[in-house]
N, C-alpha and C. Protein backbone atom coordinates (compact mmCIF):
# COMPACT_ATOMS: atom_id res chain seq x y z
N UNK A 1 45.88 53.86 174.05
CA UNK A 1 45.14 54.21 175.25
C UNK A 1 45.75 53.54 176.48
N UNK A 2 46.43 51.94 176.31
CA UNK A 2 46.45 51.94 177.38
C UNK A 2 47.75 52.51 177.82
N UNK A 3 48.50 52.48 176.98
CA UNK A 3 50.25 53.30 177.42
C UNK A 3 49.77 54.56 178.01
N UNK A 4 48.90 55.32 177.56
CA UNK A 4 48.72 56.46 178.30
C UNK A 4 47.80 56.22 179.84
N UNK A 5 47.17 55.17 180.23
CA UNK A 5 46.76 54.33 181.68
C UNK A 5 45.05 55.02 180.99
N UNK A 6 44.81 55.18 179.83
CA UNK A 6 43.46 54.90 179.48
C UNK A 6 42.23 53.94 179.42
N UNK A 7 41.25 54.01 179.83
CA UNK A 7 40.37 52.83 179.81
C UNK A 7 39.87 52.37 179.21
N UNK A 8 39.44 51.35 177.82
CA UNK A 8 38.89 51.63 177.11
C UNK A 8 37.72 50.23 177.09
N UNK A 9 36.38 50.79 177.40
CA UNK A 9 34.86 50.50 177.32
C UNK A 9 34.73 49.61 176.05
N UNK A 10 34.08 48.30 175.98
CA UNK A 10 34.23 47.45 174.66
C UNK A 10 32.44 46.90 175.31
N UNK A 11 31.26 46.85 174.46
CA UNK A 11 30.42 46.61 174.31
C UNK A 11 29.94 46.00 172.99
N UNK A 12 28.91 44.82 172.64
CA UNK A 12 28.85 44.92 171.77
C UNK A 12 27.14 44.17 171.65
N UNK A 13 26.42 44.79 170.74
CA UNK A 13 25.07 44.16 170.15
C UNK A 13 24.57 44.05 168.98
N UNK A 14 23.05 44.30 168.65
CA UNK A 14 22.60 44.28 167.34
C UNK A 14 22.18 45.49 167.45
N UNK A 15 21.51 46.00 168.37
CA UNK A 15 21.03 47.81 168.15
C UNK A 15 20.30 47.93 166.74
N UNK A 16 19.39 47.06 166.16
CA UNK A 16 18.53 46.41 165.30
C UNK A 16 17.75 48.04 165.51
N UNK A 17 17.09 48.54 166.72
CA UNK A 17 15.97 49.81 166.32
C UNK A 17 16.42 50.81 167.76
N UNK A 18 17.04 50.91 167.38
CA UNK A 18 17.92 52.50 168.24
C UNK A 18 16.59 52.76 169.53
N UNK A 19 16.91 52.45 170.44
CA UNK A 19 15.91 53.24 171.76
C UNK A 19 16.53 53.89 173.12
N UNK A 20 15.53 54.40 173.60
CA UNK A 20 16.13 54.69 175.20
C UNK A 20 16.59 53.92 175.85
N UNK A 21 16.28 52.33 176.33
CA UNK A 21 17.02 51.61 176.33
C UNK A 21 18.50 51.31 175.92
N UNK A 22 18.53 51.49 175.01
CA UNK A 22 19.94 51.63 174.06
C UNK A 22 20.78 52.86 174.63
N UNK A 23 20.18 53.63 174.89
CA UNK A 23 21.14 55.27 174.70
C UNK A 23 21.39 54.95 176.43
N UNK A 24 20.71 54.71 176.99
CA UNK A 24 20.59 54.82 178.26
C UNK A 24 22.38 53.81 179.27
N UNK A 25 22.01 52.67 178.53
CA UNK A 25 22.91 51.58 178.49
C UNK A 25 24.13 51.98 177.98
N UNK A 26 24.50 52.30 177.11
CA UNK A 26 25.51 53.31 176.22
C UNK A 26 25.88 54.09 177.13
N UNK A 27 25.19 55.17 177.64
CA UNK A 27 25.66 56.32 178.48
C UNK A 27 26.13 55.62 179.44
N UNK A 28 26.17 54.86 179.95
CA UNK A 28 26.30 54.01 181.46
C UNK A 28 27.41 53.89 180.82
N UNK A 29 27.58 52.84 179.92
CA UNK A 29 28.76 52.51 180.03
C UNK A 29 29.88 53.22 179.66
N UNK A 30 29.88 54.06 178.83
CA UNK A 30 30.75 55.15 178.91
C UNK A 30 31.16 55.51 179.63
N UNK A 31 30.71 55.68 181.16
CA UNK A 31 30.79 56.73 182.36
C UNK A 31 32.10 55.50 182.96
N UNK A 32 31.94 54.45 182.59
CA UNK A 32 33.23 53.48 183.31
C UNK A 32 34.30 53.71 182.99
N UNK A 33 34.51 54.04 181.88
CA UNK A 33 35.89 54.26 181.38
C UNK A 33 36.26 55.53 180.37
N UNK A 34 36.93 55.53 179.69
CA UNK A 34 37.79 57.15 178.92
C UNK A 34 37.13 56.84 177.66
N UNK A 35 36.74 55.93 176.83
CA UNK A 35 36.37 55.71 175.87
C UNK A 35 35.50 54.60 175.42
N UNK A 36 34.58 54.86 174.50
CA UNK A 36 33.69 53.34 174.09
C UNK A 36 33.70 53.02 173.14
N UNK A 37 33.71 51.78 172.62
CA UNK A 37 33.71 51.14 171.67
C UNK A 37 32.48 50.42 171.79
N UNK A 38 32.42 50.18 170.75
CA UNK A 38 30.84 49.51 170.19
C UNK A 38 31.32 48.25 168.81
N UNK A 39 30.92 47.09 169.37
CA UNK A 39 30.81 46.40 168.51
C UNK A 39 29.50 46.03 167.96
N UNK A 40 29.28 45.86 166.58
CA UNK A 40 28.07 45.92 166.14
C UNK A 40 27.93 44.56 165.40
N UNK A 41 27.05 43.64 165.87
CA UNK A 41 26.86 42.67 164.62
C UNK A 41 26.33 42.85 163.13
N UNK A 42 27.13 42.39 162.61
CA UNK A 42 26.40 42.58 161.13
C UNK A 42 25.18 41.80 160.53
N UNK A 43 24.40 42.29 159.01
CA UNK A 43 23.38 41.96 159.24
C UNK A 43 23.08 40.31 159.06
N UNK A 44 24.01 39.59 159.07
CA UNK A 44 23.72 38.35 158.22
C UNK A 44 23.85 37.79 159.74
N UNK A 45 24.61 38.20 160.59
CA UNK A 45 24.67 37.51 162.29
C UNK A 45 23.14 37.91 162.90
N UNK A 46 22.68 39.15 162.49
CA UNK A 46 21.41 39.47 163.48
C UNK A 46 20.59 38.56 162.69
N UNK A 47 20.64 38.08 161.74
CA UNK A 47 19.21 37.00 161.25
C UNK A 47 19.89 35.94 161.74
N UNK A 48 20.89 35.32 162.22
CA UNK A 48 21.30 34.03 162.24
C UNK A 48 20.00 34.12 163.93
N UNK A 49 20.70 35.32 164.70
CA UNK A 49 20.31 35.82 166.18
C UNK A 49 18.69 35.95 166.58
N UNK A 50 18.11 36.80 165.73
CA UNK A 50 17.14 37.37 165.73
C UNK A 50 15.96 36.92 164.72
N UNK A 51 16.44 35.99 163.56
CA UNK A 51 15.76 35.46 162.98
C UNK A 51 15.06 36.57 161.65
N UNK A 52 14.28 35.52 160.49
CA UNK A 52 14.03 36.41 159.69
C UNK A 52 12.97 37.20 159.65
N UNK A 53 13.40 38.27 158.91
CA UNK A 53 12.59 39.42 158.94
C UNK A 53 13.33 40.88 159.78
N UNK A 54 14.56 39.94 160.54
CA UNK A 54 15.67 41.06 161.30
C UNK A 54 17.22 40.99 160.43
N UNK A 55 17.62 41.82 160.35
CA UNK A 55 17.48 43.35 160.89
C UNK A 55 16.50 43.99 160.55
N UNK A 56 16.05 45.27 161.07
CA UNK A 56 14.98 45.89 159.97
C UNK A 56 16.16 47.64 159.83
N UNK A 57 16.97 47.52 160.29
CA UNK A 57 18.00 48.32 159.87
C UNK A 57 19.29 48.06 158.67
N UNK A 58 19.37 48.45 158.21
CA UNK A 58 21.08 47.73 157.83
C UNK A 58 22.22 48.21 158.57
N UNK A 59 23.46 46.83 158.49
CA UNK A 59 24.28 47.96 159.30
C UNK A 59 25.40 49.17 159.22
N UNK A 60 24.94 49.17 158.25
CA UNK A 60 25.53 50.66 157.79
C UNK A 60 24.85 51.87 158.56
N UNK A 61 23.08 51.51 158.59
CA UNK A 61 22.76 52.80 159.06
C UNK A 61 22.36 52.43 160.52
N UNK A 62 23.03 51.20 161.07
CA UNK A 62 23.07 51.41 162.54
C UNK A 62 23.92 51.55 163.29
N UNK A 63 25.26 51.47 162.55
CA UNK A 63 26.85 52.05 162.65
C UNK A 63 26.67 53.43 163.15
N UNK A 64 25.50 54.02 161.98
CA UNK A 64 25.47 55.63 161.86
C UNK A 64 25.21 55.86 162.93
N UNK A 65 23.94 55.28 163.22
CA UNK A 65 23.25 55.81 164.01
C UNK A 65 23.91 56.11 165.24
N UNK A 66 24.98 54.93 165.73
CA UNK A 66 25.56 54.17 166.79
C UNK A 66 26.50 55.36 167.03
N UNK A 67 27.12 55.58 166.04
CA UNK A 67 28.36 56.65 165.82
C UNK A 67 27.55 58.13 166.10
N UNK A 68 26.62 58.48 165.72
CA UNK A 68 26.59 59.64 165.86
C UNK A 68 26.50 60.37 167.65
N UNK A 69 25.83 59.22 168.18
CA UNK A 69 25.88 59.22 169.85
C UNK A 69 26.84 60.17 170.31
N UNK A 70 26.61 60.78 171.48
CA UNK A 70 28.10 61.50 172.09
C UNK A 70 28.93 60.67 172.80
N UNK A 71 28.25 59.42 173.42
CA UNK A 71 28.37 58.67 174.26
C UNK A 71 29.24 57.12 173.32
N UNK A 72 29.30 57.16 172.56
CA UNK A 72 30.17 56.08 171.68
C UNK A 72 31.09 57.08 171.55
N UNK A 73 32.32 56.50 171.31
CA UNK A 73 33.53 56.81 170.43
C UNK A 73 34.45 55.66 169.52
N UNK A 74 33.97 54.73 169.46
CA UNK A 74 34.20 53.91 167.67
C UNK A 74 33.09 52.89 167.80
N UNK A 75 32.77 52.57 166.23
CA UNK A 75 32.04 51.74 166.36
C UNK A 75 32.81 50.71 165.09
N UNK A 76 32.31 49.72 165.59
CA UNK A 76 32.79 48.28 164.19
C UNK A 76 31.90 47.23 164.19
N UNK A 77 32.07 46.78 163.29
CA UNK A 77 30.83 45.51 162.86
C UNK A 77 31.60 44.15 162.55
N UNK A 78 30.78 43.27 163.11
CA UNK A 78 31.72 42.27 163.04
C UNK A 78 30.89 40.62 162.67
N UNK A 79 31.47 39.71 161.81
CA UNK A 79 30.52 39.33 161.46
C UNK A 79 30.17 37.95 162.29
N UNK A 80 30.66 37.58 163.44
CA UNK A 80 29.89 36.64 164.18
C UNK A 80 29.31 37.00 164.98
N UNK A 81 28.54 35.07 165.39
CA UNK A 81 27.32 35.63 166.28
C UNK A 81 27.40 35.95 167.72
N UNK A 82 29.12 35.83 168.12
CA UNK A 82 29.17 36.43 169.58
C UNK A 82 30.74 37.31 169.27
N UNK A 83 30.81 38.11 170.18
CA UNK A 83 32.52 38.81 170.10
C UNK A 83 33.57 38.35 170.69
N UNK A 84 33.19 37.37 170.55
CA UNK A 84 34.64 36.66 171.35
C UNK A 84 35.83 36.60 170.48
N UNK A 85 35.69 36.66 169.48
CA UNK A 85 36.97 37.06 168.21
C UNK A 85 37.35 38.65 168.53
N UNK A 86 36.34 39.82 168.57
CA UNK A 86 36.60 40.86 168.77
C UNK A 86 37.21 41.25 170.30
N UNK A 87 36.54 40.73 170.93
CA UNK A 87 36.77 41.00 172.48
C UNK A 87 38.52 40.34 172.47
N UNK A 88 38.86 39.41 172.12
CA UNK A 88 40.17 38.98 172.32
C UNK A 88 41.39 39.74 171.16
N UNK A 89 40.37 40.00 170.31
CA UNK A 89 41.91 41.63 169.31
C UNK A 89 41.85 42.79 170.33
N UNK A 90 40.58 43.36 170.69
CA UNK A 90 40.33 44.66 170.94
C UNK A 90 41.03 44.44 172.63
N UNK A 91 40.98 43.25 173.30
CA UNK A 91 41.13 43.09 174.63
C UNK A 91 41.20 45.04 175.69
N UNK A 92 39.53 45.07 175.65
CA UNK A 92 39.37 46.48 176.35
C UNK A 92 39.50 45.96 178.05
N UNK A 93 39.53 47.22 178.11
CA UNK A 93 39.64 47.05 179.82
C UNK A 93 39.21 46.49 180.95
N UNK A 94 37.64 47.24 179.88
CA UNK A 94 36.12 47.00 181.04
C UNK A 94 35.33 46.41 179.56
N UNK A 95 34.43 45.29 179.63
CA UNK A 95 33.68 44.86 179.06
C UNK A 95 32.38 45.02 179.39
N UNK A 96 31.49 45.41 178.82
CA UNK A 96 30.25 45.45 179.12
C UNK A 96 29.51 44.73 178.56
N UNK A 97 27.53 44.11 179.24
CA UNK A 97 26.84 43.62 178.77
C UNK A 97 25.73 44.19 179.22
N UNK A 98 24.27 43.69 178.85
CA UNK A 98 23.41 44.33 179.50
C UNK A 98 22.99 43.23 180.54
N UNK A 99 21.95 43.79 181.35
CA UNK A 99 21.24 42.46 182.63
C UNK A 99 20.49 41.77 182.55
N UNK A 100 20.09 41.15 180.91
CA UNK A 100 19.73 40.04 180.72
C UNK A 100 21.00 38.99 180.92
N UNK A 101 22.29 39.51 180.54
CA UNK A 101 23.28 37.96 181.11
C UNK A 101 23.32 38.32 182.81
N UNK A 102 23.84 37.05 183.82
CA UNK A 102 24.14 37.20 184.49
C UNK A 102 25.23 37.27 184.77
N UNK A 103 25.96 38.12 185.89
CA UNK A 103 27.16 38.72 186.30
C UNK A 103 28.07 37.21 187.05
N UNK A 104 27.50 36.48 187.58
CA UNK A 104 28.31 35.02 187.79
C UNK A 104 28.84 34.43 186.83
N UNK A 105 30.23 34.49 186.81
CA UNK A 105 31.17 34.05 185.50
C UNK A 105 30.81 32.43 185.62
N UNK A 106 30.39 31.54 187.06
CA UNK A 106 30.13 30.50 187.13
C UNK A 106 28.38 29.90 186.65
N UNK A 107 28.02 31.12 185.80
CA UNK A 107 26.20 31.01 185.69
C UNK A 107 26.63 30.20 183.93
N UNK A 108 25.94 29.08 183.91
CA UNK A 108 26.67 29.20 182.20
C UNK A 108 25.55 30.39 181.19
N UNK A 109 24.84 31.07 181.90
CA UNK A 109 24.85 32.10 180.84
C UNK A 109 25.35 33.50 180.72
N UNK A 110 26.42 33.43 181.25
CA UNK A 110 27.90 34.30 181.74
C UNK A 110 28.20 34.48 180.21
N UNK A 111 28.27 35.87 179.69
CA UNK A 111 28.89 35.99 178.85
C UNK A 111 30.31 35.21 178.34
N UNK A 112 30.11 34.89 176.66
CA UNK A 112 31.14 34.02 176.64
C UNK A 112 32.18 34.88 176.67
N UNK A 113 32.20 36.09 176.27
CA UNK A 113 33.69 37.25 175.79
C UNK A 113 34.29 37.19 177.10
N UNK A 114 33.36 37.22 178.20
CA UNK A 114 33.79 38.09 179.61
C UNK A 114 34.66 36.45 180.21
N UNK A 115 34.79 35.78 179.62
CA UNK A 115 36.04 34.39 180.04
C UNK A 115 37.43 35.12 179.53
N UNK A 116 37.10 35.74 178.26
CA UNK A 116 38.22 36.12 177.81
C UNK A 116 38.73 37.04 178.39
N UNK A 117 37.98 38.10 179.10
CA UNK A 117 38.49 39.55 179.23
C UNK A 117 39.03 38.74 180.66
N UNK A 118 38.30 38.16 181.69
CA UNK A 118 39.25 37.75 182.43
C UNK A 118 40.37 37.09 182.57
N UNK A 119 40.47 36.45 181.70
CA UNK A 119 41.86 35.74 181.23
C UNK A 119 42.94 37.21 181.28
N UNK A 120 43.05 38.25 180.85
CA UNK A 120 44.01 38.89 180.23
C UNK A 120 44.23 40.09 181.29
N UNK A 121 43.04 39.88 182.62
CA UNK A 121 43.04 40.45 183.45
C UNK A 121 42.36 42.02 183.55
N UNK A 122 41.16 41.83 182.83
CA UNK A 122 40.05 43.04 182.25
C UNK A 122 38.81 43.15 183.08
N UNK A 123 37.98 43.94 183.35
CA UNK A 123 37.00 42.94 184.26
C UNK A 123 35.50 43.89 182.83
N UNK A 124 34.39 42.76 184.02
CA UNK A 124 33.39 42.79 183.03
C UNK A 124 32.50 43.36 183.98
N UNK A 125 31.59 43.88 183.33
CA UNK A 125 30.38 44.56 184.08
C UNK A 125 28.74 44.67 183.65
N UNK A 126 28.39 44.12 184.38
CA UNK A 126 26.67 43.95 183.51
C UNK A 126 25.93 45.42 184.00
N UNK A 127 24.90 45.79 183.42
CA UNK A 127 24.64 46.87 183.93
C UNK A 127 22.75 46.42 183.58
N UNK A 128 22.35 47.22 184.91
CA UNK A 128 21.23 46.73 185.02
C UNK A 128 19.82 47.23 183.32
N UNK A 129 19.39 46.16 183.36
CA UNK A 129 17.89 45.97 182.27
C UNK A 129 17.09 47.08 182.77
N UNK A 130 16.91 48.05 181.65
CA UNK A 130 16.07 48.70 181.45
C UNK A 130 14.64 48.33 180.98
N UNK A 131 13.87 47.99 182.02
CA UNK A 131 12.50 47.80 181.95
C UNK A 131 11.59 48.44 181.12
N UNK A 132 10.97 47.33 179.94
CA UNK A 132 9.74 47.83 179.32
C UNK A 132 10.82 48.70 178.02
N UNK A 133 11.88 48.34 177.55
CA UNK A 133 12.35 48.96 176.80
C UNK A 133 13.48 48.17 175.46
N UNK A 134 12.87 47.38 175.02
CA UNK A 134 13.41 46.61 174.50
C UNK A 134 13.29 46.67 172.86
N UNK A 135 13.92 46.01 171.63
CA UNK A 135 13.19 46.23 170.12
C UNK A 135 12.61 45.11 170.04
N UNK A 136 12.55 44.10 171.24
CA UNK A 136 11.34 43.33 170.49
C UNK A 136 10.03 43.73 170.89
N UNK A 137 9.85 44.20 172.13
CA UNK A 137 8.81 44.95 173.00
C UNK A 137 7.97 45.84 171.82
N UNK A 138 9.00 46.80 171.39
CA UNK A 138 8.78 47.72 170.36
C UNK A 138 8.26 47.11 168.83
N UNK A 139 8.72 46.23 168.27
CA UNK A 139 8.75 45.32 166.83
C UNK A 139 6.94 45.42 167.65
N UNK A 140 6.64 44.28 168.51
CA UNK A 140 5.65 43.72 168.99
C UNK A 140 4.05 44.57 169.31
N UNK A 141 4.27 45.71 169.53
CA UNK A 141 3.16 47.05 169.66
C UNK A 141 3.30 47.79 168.25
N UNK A 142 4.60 48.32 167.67
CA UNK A 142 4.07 47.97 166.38
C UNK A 142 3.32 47.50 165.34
N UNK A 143 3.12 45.90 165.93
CA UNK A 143 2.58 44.86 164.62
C UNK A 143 1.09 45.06 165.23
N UNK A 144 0.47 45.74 166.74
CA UNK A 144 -0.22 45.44 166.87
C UNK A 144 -1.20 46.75 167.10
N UNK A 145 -0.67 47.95 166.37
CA UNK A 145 -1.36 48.94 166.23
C UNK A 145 -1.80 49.39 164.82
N UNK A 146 -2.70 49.54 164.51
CA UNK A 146 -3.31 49.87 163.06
C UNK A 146 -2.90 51.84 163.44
N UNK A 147 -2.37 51.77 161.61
CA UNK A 147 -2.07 53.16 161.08
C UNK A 147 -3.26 53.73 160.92
């Protein structure tokens, strides 16, 4: 991709329960560049992350899920708890996060990958939080509605 002056979109989460949120964020970031990649944590990182009782997916079928999108074009799973191993093989163009981190590389809760992508001369891009749309939001009205 890049010999041909292609862009290529590198994101990565747990995507634990697939939402609008999710698809929404995805589509965004796609629109930055020629292609997306999706890194996916695997399931033994989302319990380290998310604690037990998570995933409530496996990631096989959130690969699927991830993959079937129009708006992805690869997905991979990877087994630590941040991508900074992936982000520095895959070294994409444009890195994405969502707007729970902040966009100040000097905030220390600056994504750790996005040190790397600037190092190699990539830039990073947060894209704004989709309100009221989250899987813990969701997990949480769940537990608190009777079938």
């Amino acid at each position: 991709m890049r010999e041909a002056g292609r862009r290529l979109v590198l994101t990565n989460g747990c995507f634990d329960l697939l939402h609008v949120g999710h698809v929404r964020y995805l589509e965004a970031a796609r629109r930055l560049g020629d292609a997306l990649a999706v890194g996916l944590n695997d399931d033994a990182s989302v319990r380290r992350l998310k604690g037990d009782g998570r995933p409530l997916n496996s990631q096989d079928d959130r690969a699927e899920l991830l993959a079937a999108l129009a708006s992805v074009d690869f997905v991979t799973i990877f087994p630590q708890d941040t991508a900074v191993e992936l982000v520095d093989l895959v070294q994409p163009s444009i890195y994405v996060k969502g707007g729970d981190y902040p966009a100040d590389p000097a905030d220390p809760g600056f994504p750790p990958e996005g040190k790397i992508v600037h190092c190699y001369g990539g830039s990073v891009k947060i894209l704004p939080y989709v309100p009221g749309h989250s899987t813990s939001e969701l997990i949480q009205k769940m537990g608190t509605r009777r079938s």
